[in-house]
N, C-alpha and C. Protein backbone atom coordinates (compact mmCIF):
# COMPACT_ATOMS: atom_id res chain seq x y z
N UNK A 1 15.20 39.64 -69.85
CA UNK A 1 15.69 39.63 -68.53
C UNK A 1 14.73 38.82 -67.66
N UNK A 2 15.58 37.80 -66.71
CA UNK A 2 14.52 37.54 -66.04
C UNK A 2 14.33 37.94 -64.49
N UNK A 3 13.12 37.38 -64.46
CA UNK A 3 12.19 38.20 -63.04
C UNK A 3 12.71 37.46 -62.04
N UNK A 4 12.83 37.75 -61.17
CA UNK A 4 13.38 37.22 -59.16
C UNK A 4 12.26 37.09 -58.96
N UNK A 5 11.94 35.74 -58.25
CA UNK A 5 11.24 35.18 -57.36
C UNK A 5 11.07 35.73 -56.23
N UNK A 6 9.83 36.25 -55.65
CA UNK A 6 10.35 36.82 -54.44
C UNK A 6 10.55 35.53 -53.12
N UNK A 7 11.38 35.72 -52.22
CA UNK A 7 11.67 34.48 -51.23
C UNK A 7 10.67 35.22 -50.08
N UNK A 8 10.35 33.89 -49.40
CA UNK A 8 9.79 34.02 -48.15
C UNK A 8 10.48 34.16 -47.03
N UNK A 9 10.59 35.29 -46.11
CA UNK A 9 11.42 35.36 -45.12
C UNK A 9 11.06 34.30 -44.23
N UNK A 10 12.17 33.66 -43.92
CA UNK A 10 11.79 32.78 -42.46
C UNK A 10 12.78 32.81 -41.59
N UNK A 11 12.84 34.22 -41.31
CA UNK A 11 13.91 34.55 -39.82
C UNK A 11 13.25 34.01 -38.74
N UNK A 12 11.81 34.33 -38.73
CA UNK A 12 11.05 33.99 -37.28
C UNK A 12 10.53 32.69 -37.29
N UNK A 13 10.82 32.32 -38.45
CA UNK A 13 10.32 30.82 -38.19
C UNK A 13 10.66 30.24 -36.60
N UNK A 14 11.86 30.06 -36.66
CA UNK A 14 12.61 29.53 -35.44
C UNK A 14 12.05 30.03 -33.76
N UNK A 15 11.59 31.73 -34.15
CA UNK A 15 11.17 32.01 -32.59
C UNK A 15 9.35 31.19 -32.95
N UNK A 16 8.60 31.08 -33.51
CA UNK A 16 7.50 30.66 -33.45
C UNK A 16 7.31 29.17 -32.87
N UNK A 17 8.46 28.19 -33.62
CA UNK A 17 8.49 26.98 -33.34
C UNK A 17 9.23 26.63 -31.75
N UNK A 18 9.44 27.90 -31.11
CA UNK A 18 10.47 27.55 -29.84
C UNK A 18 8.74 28.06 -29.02
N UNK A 19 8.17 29.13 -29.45
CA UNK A 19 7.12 29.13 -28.41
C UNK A 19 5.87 28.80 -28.34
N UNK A 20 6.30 27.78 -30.40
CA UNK A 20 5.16 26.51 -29.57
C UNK A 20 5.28 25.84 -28.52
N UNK A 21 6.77 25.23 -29.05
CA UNK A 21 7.25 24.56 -27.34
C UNK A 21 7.06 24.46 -26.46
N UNK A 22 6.92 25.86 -26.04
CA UNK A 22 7.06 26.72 -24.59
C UNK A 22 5.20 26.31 -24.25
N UNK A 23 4.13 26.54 -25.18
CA UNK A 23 2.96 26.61 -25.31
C UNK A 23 2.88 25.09 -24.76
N UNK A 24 3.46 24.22 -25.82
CA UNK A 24 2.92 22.63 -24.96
C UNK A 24 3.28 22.55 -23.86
N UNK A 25 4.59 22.60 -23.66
CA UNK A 25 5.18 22.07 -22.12
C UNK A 25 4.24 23.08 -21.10
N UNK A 26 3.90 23.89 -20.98
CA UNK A 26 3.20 24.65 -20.16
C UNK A 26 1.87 24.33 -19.85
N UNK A 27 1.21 24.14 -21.06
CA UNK A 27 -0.42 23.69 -20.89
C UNK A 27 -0.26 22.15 -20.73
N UNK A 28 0.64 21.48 -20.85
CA UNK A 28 0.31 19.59 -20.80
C UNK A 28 0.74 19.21 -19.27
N UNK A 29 -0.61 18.56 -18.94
CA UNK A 29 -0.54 17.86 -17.41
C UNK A 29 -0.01 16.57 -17.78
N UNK A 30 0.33 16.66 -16.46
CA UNK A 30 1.58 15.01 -16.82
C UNK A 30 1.04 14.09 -15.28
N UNK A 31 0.74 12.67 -15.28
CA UNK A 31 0.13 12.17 -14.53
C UNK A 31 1.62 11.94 -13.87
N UNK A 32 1.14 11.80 -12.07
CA UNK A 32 2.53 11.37 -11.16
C UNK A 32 1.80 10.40 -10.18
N UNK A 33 2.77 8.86 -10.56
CA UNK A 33 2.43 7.81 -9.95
C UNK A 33 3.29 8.21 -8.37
N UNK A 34 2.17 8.48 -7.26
CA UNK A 34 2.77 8.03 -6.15
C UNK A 34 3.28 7.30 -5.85
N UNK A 35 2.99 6.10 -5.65
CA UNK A 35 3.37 4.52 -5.32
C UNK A 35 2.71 4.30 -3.79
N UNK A 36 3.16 3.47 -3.20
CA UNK A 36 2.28 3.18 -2.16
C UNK A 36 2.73 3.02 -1.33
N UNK A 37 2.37 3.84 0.00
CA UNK A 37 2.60 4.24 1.24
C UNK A 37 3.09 2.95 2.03
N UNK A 38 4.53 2.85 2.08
CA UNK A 38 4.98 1.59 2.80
C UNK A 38 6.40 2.33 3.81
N UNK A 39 6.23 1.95 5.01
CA UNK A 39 7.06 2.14 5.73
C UNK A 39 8.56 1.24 6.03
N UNK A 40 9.42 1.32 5.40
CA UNK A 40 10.50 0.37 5.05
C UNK A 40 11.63 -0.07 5.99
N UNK A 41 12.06 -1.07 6.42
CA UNK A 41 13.01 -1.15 7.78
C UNK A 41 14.07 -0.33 7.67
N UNK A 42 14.86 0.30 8.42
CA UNK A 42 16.44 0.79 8.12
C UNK A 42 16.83 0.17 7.36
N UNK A 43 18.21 0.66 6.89
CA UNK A 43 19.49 -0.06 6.13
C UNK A 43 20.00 -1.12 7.40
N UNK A 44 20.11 -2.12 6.91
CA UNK A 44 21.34 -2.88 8.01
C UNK A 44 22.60 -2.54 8.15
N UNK A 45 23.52 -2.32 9.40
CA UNK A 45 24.53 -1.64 9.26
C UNK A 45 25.87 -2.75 8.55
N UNK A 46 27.06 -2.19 7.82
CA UNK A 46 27.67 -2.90 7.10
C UNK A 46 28.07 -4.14 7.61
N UNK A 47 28.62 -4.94 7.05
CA UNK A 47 29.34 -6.59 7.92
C UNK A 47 28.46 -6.55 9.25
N UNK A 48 27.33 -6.66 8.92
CA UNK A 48 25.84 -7.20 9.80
C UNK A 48 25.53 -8.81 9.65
N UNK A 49 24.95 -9.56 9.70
CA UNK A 49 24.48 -10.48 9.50
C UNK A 49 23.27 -10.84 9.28
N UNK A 50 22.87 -11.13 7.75
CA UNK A 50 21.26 -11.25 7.69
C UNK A 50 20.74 -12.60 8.47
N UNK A 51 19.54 -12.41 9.38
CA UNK A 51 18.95 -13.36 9.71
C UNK A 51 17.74 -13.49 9.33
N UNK A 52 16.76 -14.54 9.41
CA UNK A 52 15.68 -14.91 8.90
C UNK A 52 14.63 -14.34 10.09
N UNK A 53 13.71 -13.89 9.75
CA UNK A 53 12.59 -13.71 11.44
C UNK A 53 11.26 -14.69 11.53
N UNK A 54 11.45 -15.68 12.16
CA UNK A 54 10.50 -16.01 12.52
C UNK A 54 9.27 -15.35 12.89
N UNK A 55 8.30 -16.33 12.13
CA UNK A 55 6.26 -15.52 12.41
C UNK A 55 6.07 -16.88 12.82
N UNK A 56 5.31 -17.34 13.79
CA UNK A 56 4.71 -18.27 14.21
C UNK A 56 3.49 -18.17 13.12
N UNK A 57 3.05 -19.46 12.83
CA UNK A 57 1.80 -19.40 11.57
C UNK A 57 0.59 -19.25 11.47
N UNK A 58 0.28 -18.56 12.79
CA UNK A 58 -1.16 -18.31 13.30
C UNK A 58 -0.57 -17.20 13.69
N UNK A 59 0.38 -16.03 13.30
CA UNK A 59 0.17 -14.72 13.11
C UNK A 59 0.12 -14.28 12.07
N UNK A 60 0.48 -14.96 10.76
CA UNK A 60 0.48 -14.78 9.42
C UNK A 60 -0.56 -15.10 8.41
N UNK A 61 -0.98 -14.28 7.18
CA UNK A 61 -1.94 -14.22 6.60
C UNK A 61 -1.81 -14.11 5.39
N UNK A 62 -1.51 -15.48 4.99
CA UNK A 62 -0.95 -15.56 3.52
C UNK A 62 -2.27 -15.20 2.52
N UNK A 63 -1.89 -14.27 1.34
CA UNK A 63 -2.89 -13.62 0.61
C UNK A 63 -1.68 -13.99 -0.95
N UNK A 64 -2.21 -14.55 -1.58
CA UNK A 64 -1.36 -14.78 -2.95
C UNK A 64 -2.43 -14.57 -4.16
N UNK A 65 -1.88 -14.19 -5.26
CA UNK A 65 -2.54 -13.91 -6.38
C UNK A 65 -1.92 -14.33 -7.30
N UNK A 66 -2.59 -15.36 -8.06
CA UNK A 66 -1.97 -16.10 -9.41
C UNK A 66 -1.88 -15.79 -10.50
N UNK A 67 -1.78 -16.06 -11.44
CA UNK A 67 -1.67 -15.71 -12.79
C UNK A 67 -2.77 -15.23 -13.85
N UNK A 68 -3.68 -15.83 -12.72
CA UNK A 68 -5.02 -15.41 -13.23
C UNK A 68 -5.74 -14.91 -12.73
N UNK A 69 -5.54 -13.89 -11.92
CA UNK A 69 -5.83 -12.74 -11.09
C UNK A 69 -7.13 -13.93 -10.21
N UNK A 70 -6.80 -15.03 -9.56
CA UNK A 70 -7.02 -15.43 -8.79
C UNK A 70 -6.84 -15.00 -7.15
N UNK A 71 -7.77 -14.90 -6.34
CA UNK A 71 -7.16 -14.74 -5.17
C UNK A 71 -7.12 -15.91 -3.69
N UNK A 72 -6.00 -15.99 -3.43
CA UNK A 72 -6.17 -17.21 -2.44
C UNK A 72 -5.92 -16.99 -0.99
N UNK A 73 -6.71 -16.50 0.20
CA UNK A 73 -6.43 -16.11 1.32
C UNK A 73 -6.22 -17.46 2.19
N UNK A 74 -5.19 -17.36 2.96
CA UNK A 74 -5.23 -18.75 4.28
C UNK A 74 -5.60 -20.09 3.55
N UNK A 75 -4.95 -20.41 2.51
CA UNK A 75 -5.08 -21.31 1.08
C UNK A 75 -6.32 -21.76 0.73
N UNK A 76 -7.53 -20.37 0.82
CA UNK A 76 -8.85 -20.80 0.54
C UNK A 76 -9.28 -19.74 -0.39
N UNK A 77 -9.89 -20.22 -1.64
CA UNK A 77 -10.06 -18.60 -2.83
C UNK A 77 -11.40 -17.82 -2.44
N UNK A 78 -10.77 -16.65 -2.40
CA UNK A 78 -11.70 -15.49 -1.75
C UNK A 78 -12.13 -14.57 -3.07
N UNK A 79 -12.84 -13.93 -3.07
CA UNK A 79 -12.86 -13.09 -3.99
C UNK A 79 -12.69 -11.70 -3.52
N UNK A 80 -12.43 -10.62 -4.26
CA UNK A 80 -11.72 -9.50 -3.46
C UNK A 80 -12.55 -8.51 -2.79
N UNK A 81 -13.53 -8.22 -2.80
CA UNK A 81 -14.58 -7.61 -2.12
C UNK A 81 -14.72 -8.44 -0.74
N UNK A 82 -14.34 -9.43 -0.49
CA UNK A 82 -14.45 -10.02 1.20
C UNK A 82 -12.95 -9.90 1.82
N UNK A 83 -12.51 -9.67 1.06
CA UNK A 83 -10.80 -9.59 1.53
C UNK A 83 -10.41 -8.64 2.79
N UNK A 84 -11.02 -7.27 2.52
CA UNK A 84 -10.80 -6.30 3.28
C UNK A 84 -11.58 -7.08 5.00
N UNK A 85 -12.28 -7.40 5.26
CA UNK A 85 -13.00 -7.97 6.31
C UNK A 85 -12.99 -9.31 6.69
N UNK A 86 -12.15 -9.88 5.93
CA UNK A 86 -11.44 -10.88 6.62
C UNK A 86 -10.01 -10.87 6.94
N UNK A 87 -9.39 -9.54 6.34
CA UNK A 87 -8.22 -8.67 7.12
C UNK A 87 -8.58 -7.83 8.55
N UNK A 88 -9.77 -7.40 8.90
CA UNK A 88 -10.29 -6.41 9.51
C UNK A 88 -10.00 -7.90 10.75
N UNK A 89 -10.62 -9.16 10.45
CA UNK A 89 -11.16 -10.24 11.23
C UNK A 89 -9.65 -10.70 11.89
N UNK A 90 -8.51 -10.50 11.33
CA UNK A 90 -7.59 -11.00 11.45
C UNK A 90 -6.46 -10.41 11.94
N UNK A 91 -6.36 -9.08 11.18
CA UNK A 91 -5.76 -8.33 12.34
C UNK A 91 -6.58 -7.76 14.05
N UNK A 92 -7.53 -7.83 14.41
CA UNK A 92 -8.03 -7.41 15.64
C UNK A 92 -8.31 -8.56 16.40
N UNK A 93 -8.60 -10.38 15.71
CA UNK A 93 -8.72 -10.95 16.53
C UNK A 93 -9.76 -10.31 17.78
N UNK A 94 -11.17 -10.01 17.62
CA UNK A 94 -11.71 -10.13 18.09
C UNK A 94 -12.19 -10.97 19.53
N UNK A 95 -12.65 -12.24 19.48
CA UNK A 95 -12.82 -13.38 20.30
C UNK A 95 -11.52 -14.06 20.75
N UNK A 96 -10.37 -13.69 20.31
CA UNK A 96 -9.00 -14.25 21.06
C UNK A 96 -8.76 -16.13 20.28
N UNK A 97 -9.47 -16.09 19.14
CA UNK A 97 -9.52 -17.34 18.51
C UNK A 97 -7.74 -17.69 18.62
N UNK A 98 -7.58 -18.93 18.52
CA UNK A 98 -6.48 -19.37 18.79
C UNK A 98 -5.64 -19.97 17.05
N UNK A 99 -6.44 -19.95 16.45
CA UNK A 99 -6.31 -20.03 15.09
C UNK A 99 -6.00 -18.57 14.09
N UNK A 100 -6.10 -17.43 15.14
CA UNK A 100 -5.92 -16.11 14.73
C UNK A 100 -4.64 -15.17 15.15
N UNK A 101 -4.24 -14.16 15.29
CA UNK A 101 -3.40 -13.66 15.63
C UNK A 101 -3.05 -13.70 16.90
N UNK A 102 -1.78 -13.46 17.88
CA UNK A 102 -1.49 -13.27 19.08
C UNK A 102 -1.51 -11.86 19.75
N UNK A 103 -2.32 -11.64 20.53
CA UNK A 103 -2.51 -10.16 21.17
C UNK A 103 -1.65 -10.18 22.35
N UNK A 104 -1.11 -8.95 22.21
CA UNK A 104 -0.04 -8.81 22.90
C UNK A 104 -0.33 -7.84 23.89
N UNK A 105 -0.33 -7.44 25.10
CA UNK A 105 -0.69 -6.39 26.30
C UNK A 105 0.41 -5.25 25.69
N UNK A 106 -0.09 -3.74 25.64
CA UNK A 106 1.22 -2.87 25.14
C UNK A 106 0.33 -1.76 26.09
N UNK A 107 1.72 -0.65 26.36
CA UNK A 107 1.12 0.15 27.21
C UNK A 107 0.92 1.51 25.94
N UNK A 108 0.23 1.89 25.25
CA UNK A 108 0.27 2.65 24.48
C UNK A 108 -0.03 4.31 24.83
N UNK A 109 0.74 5.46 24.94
CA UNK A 109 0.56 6.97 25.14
C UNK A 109 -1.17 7.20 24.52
N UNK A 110 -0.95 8.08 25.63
CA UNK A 110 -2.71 8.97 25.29
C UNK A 110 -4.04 7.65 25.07
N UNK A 111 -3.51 6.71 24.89
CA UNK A 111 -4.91 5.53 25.08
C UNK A 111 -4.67 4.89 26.25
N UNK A 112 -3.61 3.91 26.75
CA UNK A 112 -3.38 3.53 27.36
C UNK A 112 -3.14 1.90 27.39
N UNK A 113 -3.12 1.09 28.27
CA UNK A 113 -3.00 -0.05 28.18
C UNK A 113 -4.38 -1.25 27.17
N UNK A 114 -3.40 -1.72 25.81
CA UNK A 114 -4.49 -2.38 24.91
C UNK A 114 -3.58 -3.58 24.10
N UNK A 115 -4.57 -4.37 24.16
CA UNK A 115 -3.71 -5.66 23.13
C UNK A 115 -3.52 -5.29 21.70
N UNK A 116 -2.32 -5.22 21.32
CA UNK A 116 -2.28 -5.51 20.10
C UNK A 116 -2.06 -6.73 19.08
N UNK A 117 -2.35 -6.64 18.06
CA UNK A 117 -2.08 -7.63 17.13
C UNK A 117 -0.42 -8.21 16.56
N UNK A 118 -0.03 -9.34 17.33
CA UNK A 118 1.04 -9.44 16.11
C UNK A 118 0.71 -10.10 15.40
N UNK A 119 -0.05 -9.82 14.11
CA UNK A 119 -0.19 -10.21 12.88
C UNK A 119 0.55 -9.56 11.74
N UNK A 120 0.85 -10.47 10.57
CA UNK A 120 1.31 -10.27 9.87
C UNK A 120 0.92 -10.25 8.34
N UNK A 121 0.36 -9.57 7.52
CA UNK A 121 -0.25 -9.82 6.30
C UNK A 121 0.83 -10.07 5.18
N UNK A 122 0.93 -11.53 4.62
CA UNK A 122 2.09 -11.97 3.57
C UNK A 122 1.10 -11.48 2.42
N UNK A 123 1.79 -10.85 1.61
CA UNK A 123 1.12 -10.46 -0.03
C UNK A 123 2.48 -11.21 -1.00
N UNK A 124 1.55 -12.23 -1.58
CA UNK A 124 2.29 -12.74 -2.72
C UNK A 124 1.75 -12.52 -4.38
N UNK A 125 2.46 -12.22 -5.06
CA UNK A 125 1.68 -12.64 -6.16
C UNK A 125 2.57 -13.28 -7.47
N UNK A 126 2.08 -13.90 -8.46
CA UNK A 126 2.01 -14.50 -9.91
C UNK A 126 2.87 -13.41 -10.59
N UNK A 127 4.22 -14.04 -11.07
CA UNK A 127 4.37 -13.06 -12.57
C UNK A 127 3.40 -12.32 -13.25
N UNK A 128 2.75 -13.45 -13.43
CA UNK A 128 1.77 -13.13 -14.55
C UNK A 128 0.23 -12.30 -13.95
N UNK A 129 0.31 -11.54 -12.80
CA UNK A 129 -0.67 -10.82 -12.12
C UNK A 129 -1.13 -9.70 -12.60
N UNK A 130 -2.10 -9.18 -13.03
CA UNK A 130 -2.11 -7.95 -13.46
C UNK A 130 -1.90 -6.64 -12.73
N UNK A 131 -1.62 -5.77 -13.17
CA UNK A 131 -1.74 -4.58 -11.93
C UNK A 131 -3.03 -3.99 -11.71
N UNK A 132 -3.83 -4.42 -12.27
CA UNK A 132 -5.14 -4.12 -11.98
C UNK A 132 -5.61 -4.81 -10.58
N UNK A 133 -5.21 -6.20 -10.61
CA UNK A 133 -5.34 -7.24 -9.71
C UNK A 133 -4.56 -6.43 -8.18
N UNK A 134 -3.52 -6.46 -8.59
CA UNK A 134 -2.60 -6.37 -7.78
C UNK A 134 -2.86 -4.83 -6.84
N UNK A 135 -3.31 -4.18 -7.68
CA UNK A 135 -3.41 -2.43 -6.62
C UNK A 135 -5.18 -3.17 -5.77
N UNK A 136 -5.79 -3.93 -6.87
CA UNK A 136 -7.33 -3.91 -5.85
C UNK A 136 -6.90 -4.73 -4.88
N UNK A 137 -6.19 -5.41 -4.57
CA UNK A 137 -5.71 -6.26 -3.35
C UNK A 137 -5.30 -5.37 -2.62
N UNK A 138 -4.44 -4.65 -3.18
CA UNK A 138 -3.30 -3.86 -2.06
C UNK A 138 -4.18 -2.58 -1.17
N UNK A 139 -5.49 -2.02 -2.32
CA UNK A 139 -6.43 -1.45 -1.70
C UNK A 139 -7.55 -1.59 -0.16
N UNK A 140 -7.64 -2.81 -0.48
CA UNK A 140 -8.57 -3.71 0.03
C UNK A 140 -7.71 -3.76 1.48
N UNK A 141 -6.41 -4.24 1.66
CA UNK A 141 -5.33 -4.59 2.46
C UNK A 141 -5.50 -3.11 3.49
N UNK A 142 -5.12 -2.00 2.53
CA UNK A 142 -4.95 -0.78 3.45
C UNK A 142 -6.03 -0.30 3.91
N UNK A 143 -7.49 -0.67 2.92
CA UNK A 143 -8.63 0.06 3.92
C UNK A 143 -9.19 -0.45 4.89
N UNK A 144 -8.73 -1.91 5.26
CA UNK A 144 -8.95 -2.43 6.41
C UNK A 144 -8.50 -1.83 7.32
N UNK A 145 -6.85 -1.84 6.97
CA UNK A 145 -6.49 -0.89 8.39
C UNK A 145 -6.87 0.22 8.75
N UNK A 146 -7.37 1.16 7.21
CA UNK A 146 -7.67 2.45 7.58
C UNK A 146 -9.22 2.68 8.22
N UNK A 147 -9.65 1.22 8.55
CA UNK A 147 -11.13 1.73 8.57
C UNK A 147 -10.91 1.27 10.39
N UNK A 148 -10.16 0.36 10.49
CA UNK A 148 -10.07 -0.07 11.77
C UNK A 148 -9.52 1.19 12.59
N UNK A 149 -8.50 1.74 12.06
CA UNK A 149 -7.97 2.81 12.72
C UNK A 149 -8.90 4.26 12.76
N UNK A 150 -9.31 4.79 11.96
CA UNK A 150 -10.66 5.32 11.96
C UNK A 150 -12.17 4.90 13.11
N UNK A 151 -12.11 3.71 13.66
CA UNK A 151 -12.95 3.47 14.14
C UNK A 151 -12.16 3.61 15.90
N UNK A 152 -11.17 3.30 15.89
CA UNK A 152 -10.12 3.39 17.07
C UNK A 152 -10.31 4.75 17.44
N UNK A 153 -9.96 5.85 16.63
CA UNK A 153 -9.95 7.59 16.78
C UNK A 153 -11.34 7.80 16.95
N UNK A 154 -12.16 7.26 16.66
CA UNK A 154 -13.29 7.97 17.43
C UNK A 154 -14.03 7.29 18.51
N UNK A 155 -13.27 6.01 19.17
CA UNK A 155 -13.33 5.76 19.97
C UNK A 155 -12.64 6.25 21.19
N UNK A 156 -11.28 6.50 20.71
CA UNK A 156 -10.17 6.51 22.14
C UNK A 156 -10.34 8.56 21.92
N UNK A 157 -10.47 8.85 20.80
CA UNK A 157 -10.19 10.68 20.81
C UNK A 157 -12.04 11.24 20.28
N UNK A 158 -12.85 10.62 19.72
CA UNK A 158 -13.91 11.51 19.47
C UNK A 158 -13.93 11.82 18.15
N UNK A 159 -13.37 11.88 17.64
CA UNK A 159 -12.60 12.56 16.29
C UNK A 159 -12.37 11.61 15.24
N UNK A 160 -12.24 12.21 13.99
CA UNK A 160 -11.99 11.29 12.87
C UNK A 160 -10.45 11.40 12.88
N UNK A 161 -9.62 10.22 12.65
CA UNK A 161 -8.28 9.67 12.30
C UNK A 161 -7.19 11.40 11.70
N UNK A 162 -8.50 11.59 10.78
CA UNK A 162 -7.70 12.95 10.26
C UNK A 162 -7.91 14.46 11.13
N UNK A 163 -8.26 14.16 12.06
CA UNK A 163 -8.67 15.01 12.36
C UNK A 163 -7.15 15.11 13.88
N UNK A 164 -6.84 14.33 13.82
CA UNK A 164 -6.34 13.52 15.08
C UNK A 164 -4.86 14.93 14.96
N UNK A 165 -3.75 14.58 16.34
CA UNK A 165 -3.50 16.02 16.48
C UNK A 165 -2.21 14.89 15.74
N UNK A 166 -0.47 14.84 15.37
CA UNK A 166 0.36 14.11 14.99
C UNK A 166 0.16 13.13 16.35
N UNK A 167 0.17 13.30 16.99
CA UNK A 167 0.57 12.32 18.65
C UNK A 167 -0.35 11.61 18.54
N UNK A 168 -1.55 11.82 18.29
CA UNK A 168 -2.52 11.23 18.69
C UNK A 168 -2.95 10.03 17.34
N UNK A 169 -2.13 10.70 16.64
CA UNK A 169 -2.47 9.74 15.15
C UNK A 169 -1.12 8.83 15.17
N UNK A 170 0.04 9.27 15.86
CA UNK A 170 1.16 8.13 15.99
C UNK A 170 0.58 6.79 17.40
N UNK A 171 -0.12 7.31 18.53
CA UNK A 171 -0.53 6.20 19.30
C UNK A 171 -1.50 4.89 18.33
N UNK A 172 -2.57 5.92 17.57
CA UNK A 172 -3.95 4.87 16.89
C UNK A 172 -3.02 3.87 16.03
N UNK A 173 -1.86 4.34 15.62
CA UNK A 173 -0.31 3.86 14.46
C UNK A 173 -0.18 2.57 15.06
N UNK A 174 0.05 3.15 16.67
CA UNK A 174 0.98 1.83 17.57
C UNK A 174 -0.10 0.92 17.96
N UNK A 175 -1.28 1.16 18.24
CA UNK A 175 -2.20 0.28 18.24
C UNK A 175 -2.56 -0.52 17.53
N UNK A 176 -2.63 -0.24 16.31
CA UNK A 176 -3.12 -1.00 15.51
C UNK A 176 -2.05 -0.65 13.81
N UNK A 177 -0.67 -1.32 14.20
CA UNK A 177 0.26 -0.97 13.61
C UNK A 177 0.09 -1.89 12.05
N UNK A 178 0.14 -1.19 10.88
CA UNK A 178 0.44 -1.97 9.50
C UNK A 178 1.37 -2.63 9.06
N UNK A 179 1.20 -3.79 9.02
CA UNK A 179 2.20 -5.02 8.84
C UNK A 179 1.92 -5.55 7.62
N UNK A 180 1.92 -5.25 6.55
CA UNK A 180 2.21 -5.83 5.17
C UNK A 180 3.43 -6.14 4.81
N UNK A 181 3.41 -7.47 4.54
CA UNK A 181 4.71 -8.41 3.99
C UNK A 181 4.58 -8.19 2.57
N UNK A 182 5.45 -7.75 1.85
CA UNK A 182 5.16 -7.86 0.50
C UNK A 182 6.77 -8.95 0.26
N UNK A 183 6.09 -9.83 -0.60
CA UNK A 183 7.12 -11.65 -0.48
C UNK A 183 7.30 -11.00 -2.22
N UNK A 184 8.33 -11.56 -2.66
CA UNK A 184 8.97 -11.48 -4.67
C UNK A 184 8.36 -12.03 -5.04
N UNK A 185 7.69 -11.30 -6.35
CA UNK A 185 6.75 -12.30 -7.23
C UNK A 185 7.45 -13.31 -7.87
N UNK A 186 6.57 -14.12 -8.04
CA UNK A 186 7.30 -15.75 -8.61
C UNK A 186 5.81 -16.46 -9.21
N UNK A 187 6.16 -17.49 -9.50
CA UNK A 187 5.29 -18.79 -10.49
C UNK A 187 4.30 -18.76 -9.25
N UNK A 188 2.85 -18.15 -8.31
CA UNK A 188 2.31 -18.82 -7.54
C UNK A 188 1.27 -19.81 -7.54
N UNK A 189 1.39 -20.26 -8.88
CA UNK A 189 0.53 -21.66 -9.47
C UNK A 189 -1.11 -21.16 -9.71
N UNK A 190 -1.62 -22.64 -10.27
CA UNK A 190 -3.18 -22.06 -10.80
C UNK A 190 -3.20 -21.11 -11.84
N UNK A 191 -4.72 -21.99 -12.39
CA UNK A 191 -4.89 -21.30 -13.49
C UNK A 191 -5.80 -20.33 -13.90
């Protein structure tokens, strides 16, 4: 006669392998790309008409990046550590240079009457740009403003930017408002 094998129960197989499951998805952090803080025009309303907007070319600040994580500000190559402060130079127009932005008289809440900048920062870049390239530019771009505006709040309020009450952080906004052009990447030459 022969002997039976004894079998291995595997009823629970199935609940063990469901709360491994449960075990990964629970303990695994998952990285979340913000993206970057850009304030976007309305929708245009339907059967509108697109028009083009003129920038006069001494409010604009062409910044392009090539293929080879080249950087070319006001068609002169910068390297990216001076970038931020020759944004700082360009949006505030300091000395009223005539080769620089146009300051405009605005009556602004809780500060009061101050020129602002209509400047415009164009960001172009290269297909072939890296995103490495491309976020340290875009960095560089925003901490200008954020350092300018920071320096505004503890001028006009005492206080650091964050510290500021909503009102008081929407005027330092209108003062010294963020104007990044971001233009479609394309071929922007150089090697």
């Amino acid at each position: 006669m022969a002997r039976k094998t004894p079998e291995i129960n595997g009823s629970s197989l199935a609940d063990i392998a469901f709360l491994l499951l449960i075990f990964f998805l629970v303990t695994t952090t998952m990285n979340v790309d913000t993206g970057l803080n850009r304030m976007l025009p309305p929708m245009p309303e339907q059967n509108t008409k697109q028009e083009d907007i003129e920038v006069k070319k001494r409010n604009m600040l062409a910044v392009k990046i090539n293929k080879s994580d080249r950087l070319l500000v006001a068609g002169e190559p910068m390297e990216v550590y001076m970038l931020k402060d020759k944004a700082k130079e360009f949006i505030m127009n300091p000395n009223e240079d005539e080769h620089l932005p146009e300051l405009k008289e605005v009556d602004i809440p809780l500060i009061g009457r101050r020129k602002v900048s209509e400047g415009v920062i164009s960001l172009q870049n290269d297909n072939g740009t890296t995103y490495r390239m491309y976020m340290l530019v875009q960095n560089e771009l925003v901490a200008a403003y954020n350092e300018l505006r920071e320096d505004l709040a503890k001028t006009a309020f005492g206080k650091l930017y964050s510290k500021l009450t909503p009102e008081e952080q929407e005027a330092v906004d209108k003062a010294i408002p963020q104007r990044i052009s971001e233009a479609e990447p394309k071929n922007v030459g150089g090697q």
